[in-house]
Protein backbone atom coordinates (compact mmCIF):
# COMPACT_ATOMS: atom_id res chain seq x y z
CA UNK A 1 29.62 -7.38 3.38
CA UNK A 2 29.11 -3.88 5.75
CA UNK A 3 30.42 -0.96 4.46
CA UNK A 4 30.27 2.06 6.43
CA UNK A 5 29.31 3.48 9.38
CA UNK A 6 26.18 3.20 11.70
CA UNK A 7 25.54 6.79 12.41
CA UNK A 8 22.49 7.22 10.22
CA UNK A 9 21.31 3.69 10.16
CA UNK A 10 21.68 0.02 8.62
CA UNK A 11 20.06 -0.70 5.40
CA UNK A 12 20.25 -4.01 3.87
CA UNK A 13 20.00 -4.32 -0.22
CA UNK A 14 18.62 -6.96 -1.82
CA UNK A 15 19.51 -7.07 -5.73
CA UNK A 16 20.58 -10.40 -8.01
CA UNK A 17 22.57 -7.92 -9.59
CA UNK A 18 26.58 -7.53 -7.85
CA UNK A 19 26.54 -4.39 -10.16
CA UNK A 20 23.67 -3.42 -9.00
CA UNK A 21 25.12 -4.38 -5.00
CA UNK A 22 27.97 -2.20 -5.53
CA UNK A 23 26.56 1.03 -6.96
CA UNK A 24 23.51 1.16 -4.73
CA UNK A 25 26.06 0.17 -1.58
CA UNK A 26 28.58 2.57 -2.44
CA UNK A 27 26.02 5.49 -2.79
CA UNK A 28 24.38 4.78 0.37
CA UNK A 29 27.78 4.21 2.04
CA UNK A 30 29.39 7.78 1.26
CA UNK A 31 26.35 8.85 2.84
CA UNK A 32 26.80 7.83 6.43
CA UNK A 33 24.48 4.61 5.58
CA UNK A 34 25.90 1.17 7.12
CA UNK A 35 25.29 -1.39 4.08
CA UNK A 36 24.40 -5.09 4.08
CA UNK A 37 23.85 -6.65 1.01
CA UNK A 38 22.09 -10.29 -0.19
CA UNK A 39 22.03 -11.29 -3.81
CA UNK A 40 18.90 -13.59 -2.94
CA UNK A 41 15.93 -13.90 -0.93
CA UNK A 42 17.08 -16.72 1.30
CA UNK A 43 20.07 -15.28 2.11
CA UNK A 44 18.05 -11.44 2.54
CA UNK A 45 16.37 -13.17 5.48
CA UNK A 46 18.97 -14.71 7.00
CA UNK A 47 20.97 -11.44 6.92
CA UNK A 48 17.98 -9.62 8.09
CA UNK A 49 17.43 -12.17 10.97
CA UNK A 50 21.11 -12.17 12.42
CA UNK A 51 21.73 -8.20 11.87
CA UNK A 52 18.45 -6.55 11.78
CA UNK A 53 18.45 -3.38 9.68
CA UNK A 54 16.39 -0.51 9.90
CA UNK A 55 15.15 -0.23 5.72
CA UNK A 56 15.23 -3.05 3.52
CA UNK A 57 15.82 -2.07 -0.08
CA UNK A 58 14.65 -5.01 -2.30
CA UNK A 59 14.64 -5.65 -6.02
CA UNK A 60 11.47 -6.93 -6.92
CA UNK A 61 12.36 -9.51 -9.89
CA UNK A 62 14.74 -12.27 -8.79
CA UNK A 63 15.24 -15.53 -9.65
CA UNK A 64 14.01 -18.13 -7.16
CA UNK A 65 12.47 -16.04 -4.47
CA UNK A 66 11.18 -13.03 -6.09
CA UNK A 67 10.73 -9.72 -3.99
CA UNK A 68 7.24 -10.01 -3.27
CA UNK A 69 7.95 -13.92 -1.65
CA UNK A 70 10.98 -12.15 0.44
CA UNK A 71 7.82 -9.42 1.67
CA UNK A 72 5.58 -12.22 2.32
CA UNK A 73 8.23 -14.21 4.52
CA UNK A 74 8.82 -11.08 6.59
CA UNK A 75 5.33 -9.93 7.55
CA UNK A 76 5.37 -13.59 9.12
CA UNK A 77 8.37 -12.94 11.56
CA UNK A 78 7.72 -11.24 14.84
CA UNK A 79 11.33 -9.67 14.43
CA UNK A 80 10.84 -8.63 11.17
CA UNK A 81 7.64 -7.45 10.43
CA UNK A 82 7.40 -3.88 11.44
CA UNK A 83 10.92 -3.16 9.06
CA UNK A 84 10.32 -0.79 6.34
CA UNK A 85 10.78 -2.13 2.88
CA UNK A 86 11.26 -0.05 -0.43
CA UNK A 87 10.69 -2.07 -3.32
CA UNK A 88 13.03 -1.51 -6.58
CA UNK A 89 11.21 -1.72 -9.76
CA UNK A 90 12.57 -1.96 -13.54
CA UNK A 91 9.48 0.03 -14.66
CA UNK A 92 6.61 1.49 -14.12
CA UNK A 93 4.25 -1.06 -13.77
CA UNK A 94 1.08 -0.35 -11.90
CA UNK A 95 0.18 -3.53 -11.14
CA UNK A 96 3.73 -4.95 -9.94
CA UNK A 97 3.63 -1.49 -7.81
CA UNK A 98 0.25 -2.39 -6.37
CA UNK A 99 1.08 -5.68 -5.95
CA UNK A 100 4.49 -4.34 -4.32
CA UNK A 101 2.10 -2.39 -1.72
CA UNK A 102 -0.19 -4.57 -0.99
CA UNK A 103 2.51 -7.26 0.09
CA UNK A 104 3.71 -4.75 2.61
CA UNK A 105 6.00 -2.63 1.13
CA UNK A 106 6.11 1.36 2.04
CA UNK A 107 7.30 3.10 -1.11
CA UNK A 108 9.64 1.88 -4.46
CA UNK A 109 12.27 3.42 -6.51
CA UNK A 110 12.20 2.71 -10.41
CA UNK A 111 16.01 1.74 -12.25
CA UNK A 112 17.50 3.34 -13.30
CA UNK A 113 17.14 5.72 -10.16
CA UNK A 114 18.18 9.20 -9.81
CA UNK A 115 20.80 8.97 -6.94
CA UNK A 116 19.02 12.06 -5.05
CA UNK A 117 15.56 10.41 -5.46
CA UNK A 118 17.49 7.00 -4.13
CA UNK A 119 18.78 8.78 -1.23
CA UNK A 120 15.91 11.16 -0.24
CA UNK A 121 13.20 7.98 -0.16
CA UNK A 122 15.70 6.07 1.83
CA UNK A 123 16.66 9.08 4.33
CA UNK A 124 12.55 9.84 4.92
CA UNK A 125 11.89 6.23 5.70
CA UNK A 126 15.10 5.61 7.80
CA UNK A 127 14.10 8.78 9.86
CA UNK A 128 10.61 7.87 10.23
CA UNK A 129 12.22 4.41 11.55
CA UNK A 130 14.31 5.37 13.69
CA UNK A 131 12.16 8.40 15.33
CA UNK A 132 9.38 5.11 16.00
CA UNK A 133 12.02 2.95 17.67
CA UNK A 134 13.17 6.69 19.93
CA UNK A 135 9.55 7.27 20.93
CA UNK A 136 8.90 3.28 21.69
CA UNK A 137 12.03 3.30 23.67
CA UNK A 138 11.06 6.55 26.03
CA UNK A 139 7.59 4.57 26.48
CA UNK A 140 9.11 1.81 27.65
CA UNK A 141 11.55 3.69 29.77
CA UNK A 142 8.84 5.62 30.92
CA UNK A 143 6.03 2.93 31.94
CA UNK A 144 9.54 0.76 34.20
CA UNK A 145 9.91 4.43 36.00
CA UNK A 146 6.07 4.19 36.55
CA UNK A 147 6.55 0.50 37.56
CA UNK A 148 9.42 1.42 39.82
CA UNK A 149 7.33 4.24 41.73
CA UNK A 150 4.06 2.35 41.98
CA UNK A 151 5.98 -0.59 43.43
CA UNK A 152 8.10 1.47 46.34
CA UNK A 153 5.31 3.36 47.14
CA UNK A 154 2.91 0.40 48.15
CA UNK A 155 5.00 -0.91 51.14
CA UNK A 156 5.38 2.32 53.10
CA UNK A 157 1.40 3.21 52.08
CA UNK A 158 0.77 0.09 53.06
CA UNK A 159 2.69 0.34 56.74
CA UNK A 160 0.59 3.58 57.30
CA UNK A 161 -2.69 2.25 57.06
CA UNK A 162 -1.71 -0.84 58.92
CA UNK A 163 -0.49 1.61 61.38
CA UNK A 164 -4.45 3.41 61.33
CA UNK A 165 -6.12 0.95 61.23
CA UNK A 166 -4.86 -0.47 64.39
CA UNK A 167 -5.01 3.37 66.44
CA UNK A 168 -8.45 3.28 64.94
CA UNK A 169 -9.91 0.04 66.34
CA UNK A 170 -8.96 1.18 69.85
CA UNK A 171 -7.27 -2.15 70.96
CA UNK A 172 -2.90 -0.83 71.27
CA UNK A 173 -1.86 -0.71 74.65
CA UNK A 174 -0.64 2.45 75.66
CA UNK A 175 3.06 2.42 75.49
CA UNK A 176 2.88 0.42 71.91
CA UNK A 177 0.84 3.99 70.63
CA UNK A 178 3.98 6.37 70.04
CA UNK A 179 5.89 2.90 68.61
CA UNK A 180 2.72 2.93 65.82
CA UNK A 181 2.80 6.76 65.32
CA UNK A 182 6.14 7.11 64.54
CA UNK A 183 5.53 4.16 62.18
CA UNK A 184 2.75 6.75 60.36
CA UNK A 185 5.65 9.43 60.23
CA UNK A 186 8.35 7.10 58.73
CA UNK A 187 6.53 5.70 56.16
CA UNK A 188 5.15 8.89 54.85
CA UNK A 189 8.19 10.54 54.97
CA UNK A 190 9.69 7.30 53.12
CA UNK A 191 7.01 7.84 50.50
CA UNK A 192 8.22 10.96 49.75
CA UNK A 193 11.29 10.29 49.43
CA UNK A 194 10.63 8.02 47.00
CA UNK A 195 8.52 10.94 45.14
CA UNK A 196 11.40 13.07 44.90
CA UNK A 197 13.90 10.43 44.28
CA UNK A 198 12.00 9.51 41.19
CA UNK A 199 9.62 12.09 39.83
CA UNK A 200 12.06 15.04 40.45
CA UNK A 201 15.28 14.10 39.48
CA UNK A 202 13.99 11.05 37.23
CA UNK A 203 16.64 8.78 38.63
CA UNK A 204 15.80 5.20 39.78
CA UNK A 205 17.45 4.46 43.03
CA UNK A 206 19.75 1.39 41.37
CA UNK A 207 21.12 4.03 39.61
CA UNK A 208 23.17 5.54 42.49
CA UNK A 209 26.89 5.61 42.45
CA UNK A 210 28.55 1.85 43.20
CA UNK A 211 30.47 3.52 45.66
CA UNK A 212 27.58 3.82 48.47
CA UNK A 213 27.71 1.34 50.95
CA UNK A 214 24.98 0.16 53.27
CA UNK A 215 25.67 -1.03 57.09
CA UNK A 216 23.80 -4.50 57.74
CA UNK A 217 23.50 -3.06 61.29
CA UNK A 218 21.45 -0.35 60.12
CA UNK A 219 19.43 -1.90 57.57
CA UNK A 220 18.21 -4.64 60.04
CA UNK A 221 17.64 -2.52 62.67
CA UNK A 222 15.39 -0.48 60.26
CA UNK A 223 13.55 -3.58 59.33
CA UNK A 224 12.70 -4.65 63.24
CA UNK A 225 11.26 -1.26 63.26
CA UNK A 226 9.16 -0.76 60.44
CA UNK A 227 7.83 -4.55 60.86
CA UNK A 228 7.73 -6.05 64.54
CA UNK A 229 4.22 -4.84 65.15
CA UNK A 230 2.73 -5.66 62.11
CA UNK A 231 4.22 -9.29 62.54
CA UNK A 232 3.07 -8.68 66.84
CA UNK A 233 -0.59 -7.99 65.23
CA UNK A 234 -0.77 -10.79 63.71
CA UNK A 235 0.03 -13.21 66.73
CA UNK A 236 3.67 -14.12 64.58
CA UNK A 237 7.33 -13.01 65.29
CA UNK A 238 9.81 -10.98 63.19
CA UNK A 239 13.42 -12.67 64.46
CA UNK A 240 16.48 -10.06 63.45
CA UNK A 241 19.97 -11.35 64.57
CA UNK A 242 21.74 -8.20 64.54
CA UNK A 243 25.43 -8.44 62.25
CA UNK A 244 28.51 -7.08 63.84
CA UNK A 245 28.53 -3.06 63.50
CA UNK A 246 31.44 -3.35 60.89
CA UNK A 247 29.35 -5.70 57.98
CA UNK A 248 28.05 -3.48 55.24
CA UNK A 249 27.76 -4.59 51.08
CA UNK A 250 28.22 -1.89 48.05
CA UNK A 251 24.69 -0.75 47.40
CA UNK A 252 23.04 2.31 47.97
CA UNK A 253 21.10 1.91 51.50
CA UNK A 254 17.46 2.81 50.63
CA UNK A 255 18.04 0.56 47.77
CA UNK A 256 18.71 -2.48 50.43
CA UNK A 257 15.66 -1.64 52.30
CA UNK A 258 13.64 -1.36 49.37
CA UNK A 259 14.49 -5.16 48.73
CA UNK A 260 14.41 -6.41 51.66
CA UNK A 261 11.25 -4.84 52.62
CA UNK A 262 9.58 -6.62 49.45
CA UNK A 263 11.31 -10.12 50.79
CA UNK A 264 9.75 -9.24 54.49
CA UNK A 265 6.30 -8.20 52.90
CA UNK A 266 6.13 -11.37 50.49
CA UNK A 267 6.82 -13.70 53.59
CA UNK A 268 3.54 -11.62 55.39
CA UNK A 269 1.54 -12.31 52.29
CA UNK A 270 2.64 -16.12 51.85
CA UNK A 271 3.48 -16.98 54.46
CA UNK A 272 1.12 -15.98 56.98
CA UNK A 273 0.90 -18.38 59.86
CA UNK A 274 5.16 -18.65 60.40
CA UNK A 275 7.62 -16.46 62.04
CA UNK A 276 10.15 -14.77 60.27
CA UNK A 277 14.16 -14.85 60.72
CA UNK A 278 16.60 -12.85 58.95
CA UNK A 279 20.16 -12.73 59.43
CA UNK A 280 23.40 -12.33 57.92
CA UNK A 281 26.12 -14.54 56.86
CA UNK A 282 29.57 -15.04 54.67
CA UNK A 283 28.91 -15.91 51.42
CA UNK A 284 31.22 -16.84 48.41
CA UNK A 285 34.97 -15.07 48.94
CA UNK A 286 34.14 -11.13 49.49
CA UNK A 287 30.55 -11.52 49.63
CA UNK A 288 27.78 -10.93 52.49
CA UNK A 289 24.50 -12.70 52.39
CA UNK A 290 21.25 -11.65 53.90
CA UNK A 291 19.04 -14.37 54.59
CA UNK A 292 15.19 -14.60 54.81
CA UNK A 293 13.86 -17.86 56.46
CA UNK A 294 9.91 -18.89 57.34
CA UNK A 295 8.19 -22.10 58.02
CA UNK A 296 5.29 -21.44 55.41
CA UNK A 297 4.47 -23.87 52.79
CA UNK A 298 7.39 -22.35 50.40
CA UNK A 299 7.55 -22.14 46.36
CA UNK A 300 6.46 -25.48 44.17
CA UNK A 301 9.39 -26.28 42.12
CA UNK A 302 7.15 -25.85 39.04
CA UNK A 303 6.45 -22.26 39.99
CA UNK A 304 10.65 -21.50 41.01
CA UNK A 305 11.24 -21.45 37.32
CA UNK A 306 9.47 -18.24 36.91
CA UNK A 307 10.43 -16.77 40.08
CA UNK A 308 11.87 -13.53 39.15
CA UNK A 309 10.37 -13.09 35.73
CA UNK A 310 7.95 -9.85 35.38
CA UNK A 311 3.81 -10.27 36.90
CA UNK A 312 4.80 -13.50 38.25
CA UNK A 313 3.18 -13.75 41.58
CA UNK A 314 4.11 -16.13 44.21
CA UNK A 315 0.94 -18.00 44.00
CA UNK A 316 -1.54 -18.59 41.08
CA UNK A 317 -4.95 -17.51 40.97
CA UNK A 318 -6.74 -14.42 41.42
CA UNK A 319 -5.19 -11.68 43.88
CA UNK A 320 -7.21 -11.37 47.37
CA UNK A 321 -9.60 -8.53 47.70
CA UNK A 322 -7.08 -5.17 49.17
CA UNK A 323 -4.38 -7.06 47.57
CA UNK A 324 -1.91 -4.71 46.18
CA UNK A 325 0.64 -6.89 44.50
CA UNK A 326 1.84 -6.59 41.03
CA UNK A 327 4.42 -9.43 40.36
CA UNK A 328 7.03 -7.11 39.94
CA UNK A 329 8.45 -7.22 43.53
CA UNK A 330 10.86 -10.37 42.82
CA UNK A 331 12.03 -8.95 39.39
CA UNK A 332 12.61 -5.68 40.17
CA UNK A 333 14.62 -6.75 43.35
CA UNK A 334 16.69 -9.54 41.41
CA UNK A 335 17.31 -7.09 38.63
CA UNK A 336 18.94 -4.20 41.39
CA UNK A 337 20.54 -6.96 43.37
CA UNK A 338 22.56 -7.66 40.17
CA UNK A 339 22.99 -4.54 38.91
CA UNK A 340 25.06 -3.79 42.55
CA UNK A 341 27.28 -6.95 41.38
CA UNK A 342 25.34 -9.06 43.72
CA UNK A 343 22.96 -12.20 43.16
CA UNK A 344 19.07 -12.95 44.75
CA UNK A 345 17.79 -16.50 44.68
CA UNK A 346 15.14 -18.68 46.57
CA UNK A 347 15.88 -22.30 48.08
CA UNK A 348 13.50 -24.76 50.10
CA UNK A 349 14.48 -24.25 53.57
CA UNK A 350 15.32 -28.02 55.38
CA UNK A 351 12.70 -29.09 57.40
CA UNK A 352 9.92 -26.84 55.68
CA UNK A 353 9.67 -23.72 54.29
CA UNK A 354 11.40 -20.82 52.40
CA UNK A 355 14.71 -19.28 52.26
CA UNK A 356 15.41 -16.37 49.98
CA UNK A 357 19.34 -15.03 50.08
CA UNK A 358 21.00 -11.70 49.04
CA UNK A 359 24.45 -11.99 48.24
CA UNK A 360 26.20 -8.38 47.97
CA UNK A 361 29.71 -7.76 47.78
CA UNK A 362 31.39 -6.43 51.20
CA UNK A 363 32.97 -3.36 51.49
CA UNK A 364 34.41 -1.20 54.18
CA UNK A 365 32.69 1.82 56.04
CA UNK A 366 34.15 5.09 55.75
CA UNK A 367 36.20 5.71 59.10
């Protein structure tokens, strides 16, 4: 049965006792408590398990499962370990209370309980709760914006140096030198974009309005740019079939780059004796697709599974010396991609090879 409201947390009461149920729930209901009660321990941990609560008040002595069994069973869930429990007692018994502790409970209440002494125990443990899960969740939120950063930063940091390191070796023809140096001057300025966009207003890029649109036009074109010489360098070809002027898909444009430039710099890294083609197609009713096609030795269907799940690289082993990758890229991208309503996926290309496709939806550039 829940009672109440959520506002100051869930607490689920354990007692054999209905009377028992009903005064403890209605006291901790008229207090802005949402109640869940069990009148056993099986059905405590089933409870628990389908509607987690934040405090578990439990009566100690039960028939069947006693209280300290119920303690025992939680400390051996993942999903129910770190929940605080506060033991009721029928008496003072140091013993039961150590025993109580030592199981893995964080305080108890004695009945008959003093309604303030009920409610003050329960409000300093739910706080304490709920100010741990606030502080986990900033950490969390706070090492994916450090994930984000580190991740957009390496491609254009990466361009620069590619960029110096060929001026430095002495071996660009002339009229390929302003081509490279404007290659320096776009990628640093694209790193600091990224700075600002993330450090200084604390926004991720995915989180732009749905309302921007990106030109395919100018998102390719972009691409050829930033690219052709590192794939010229390398004795390969980067192959962009320009899309008519007019194609563009809802998402923000920087965002598009940033995920196509991870496809284009994955395809470098694994596939590094093939050419690469992109172009763009009509997908499913409403939708445009970018496509990304090589000849390398593509993904083993054991390792597709895994894909686009977190520090999953493209191919096991050890990273090569310089290598920068975190096994992020493919996440991070799938996880924008579908946060713009669109979809990312990988299939073997015929004849050899990979293909990986972004389907966005289409819409129409301002006049």
């Amino acid at each position: 049965m829940v009672k109440g409201s959520t506002a100051s947390g869930r607490i689920l009461v354990v007692d054999d006792q209905p009377a028992n149920l009903r005064v403890v729930g209605t006291l901790l209901s008229r207090n802005g408590y949402e109640v869940l009660d069990a009148g056993d321990g099986e059905q405590a941990l089933r409870i628990a398990t389908e509607q987690l609560p934040d405090l578990i008040l439990l009566d100690v002595l039960m028939p069947g499962m006693d209280g300290f069994q119920v303690l025992a069973e939680i400390k051996q869930r993942d999903t129910l370990m770190r929940l605080p429990v506060v033991c009721l007692t029928a008496a003072r018994d140091r013993e039961q209370l150590l025993r109580a502790f030592d199981a893995g409970a964080v305080d108890y209440v004695t009945k008959p309980f003093l309604p303030e002494e009920l409610l003050a125990r329960v409000s300093a443990h739910i706080g304490l709760k709920l100010t741990r899960d606030r502080l986990e969740r900033v950490a969390r939120e706070r090492q994916e914006l450090v994930n984000l950063v580190a991740h957009d930063l390496k491609n254009p940091l990466s361009s620069v140096l590619f960029a110096v390191d060929m001026l430095r070796a002495g071996e660009v023809r002339e009229d390929r030198v302003p081509r490279y140096l404007e290659t320096i001057n776009d990628s640093a300025n694209d790193a600091l974009g990224y700075i600002r966009r993330y450090l200084e207003t604390q926004r991720a890029a995915r989180d732009e309005p749905a309302a921007a649109v990106a030109p395919l036009s100018d998102v390719l074109g972009w691409l050829e740019r930033r690219y052709a010489l590192q794939f010229e360098a390398r004795d390969r070809r980067l192959s962009v079939s320009a899309p008519n002027d007019a194609m563009a898909v809802a998402i923000d444009p920087l965002v598009l780059r940033q995920v196509a430039e991870n496809l284009v710099t994955n395809a470098m890294k694994y596939a590094p004796h093939s050419d690469l083609e992109i172009g763009c197609r009509r997908g499913a009713d409403g939708f445009l697709q970018l496509v990304f096609e090589d000849r390398g030795p593509g993904i083993p269907a054991a390792k597709q599974r895994q894909l686009f799940q977190p520090f999953v690289r493209l191919q096991g082993g050890q990273p090569a010396p310089g290598d920068m990758s975190s096994g992020l890229g493919l996440s991070l991208a799938k996880q924008i991609v579908g946060e713009a309503g669109g979809q990312l996926w990988y299939e073997d290309r015929d004849g050899g090879g990979a293909r990986f496709v972004i389907e966005l939806p289409e819409a129409r550039l301002p006049a």
